[in-house]
N, C-alpha and C. Protein backbone atom coordinates (compact mmCIF):
# COMPACT_ATOMS: atom_id res chain seq x y z
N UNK A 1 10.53 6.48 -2.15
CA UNK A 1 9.12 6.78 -1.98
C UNK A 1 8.72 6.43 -0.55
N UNK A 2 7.84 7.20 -0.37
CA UNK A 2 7.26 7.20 1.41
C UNK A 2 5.78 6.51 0.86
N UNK A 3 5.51 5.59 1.68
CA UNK A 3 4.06 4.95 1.86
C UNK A 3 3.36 4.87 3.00
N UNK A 4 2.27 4.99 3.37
CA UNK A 4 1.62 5.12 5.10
C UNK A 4 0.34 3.78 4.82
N UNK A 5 1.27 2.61 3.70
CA UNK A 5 0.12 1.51 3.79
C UNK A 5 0.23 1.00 5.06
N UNK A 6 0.78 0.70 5.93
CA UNK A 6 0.88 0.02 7.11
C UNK A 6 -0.03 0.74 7.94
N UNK A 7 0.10 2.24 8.44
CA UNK A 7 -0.62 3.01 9.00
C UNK A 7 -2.36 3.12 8.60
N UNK A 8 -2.55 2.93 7.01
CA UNK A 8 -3.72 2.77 6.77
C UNK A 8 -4.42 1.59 6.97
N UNK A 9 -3.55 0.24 6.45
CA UNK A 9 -4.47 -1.06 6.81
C UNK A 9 -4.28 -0.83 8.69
N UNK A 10 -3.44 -0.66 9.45
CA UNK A 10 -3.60 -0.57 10.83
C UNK A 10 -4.74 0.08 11.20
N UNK A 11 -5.10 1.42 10.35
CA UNK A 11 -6.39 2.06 10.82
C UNK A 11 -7.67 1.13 10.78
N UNK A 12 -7.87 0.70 9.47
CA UNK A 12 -8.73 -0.24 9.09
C UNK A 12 -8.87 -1.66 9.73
N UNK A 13 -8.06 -1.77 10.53
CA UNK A 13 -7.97 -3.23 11.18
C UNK A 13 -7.89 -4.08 10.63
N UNK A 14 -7.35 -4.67 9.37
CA UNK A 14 -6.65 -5.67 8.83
C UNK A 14 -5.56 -6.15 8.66
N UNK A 15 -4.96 -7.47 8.63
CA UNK A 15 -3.73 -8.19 8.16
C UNK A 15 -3.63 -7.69 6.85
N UNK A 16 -2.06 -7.72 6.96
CA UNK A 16 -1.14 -8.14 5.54
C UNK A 16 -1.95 -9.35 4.64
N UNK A 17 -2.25 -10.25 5.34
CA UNK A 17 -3.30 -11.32 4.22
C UNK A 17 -4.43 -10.46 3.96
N UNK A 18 -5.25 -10.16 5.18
CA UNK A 18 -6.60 -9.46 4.39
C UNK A 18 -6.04 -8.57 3.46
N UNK A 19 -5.12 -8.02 3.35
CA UNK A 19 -5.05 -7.06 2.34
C UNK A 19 -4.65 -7.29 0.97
N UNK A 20 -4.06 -8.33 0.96
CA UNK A 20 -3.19 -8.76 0.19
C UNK A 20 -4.42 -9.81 -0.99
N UNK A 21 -5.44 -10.70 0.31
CA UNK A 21 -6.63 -11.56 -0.63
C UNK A 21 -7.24 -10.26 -1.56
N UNK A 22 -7.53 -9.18 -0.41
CA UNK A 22 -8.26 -8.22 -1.47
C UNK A 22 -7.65 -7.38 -2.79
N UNK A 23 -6.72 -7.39 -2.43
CA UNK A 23 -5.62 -7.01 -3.79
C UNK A 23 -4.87 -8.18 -4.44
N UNK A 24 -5.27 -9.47 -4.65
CA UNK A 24 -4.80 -10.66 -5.03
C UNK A 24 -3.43 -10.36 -5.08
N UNK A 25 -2.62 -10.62 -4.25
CA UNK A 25 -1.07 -10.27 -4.25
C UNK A 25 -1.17 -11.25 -3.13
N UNK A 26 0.55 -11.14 -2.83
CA UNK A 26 0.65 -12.36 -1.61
C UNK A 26 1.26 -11.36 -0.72
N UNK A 27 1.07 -11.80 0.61
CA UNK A 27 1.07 -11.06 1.60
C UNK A 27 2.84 -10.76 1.25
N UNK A 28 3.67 -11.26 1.23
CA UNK A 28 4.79 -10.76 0.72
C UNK A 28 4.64 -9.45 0.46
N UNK A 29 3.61 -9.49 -0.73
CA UNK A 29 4.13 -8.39 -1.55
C UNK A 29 3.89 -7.22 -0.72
N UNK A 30 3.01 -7.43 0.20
CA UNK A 30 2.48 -6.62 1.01
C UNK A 30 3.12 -5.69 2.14
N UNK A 31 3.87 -6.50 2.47
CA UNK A 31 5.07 -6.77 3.16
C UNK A 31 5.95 -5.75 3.03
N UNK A 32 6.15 -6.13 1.73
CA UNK A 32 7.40 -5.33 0.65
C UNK A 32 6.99 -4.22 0.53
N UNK A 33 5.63 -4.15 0.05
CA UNK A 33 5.37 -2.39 -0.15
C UNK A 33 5.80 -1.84 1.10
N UNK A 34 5.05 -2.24 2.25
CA UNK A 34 5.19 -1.35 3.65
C UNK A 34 6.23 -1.26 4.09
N UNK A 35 7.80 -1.74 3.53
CA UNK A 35 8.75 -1.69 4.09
C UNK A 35 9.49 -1.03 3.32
N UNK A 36 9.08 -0.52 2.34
CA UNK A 36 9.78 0.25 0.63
C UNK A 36 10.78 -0.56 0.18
N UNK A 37 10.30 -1.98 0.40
CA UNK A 37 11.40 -2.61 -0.68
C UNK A 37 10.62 -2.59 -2.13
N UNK A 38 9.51 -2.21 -2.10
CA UNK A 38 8.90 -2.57 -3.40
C UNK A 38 8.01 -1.27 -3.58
N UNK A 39 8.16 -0.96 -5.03
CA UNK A 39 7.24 -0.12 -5.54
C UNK A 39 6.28 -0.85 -6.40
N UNK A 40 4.25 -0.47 -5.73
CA UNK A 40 3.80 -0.75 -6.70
C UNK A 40 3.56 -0.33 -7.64
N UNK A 41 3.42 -1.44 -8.99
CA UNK A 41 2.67 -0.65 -9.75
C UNK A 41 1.65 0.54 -9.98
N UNK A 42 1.31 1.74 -11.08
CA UNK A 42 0.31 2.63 -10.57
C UNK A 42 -1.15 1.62 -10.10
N UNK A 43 -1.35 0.71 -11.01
CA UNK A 43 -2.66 0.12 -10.97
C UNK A 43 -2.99 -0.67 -9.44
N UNK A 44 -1.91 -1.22 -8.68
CA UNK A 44 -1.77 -1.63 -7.30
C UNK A 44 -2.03 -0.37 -6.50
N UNK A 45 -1.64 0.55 -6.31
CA UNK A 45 -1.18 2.04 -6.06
C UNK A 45 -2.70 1.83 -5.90
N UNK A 46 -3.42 2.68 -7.63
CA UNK A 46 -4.74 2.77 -6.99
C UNK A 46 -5.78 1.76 -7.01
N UNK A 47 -5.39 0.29 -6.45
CA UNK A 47 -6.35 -0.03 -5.69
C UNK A 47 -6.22 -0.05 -4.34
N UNK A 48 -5.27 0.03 -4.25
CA UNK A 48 -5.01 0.36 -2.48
C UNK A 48 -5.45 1.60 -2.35
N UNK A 49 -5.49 2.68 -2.80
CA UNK A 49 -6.28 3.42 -2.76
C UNK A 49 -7.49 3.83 -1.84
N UNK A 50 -8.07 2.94 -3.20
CA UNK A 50 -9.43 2.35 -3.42
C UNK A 50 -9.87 1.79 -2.30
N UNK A 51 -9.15 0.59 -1.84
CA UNK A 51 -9.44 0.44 -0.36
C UNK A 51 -9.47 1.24 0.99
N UNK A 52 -8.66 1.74 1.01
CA UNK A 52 -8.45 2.40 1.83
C UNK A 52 -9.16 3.63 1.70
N UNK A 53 -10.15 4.10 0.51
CA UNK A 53 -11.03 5.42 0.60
C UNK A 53 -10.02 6.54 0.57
N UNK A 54 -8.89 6.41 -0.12
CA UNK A 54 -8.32 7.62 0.01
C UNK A 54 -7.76 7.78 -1.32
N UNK A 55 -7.19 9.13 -1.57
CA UNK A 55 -6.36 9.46 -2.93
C UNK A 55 -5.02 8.58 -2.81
N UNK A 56 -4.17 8.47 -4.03
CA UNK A 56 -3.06 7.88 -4.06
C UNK A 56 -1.85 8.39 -3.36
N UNK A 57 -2.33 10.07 -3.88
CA UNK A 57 -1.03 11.18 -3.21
C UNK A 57 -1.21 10.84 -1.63
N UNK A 58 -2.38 10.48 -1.16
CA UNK A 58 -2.74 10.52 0.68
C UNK A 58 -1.84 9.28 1.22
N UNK A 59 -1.27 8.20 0.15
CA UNK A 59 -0.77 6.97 1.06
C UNK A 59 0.61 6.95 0.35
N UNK A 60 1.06 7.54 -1.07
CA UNK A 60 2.43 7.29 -1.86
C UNK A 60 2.67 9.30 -1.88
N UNK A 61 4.03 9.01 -1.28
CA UNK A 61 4.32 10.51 -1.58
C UNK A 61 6.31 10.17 -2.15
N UNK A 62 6.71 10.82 -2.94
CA UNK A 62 7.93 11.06 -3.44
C UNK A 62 8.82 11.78 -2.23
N UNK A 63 9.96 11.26 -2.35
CA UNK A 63 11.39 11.57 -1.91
C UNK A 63 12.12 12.75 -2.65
N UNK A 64 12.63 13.52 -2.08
CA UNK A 64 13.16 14.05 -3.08
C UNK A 64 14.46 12.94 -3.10
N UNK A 65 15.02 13.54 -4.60
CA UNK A 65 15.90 12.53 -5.40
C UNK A 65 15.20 11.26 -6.15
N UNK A 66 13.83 11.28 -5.54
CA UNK A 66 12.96 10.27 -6.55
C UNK A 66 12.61 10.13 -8.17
């Protein structure tokens, strides 16, 4: 899976912590998403979203072979 969370909190001007307090996760996890070691959950998915004002498809897109 391809993610553009890094590119979006970068737009927004926040840390891995700010993002992470607002999605109660630890910046780890945060971490992890933006580096595709980790897939979130859908419900993580869309609150990052949510933050970010955008659809889910706009920040998580599939690989093929996914």
């Amino acid at each position: 899976m391809i993610n553009y969370v890094k590119e979006e909190r970068n737009k927004k001007g926040i840390t891995q912590q700010e993002l992470a307090d607002l999605l109660n996760v630890s910046r780890q996890t945060i971490f992890s998403i933006e580096t595709g070691k980790y897939v979130p959950s859908t419900i993580l998915a869309l609150k990052i979203a949510e933050i970010f004002g955008k659809y889910v498809e706009d920040i998580f897109n599939l690989e093929k072979g996914d």
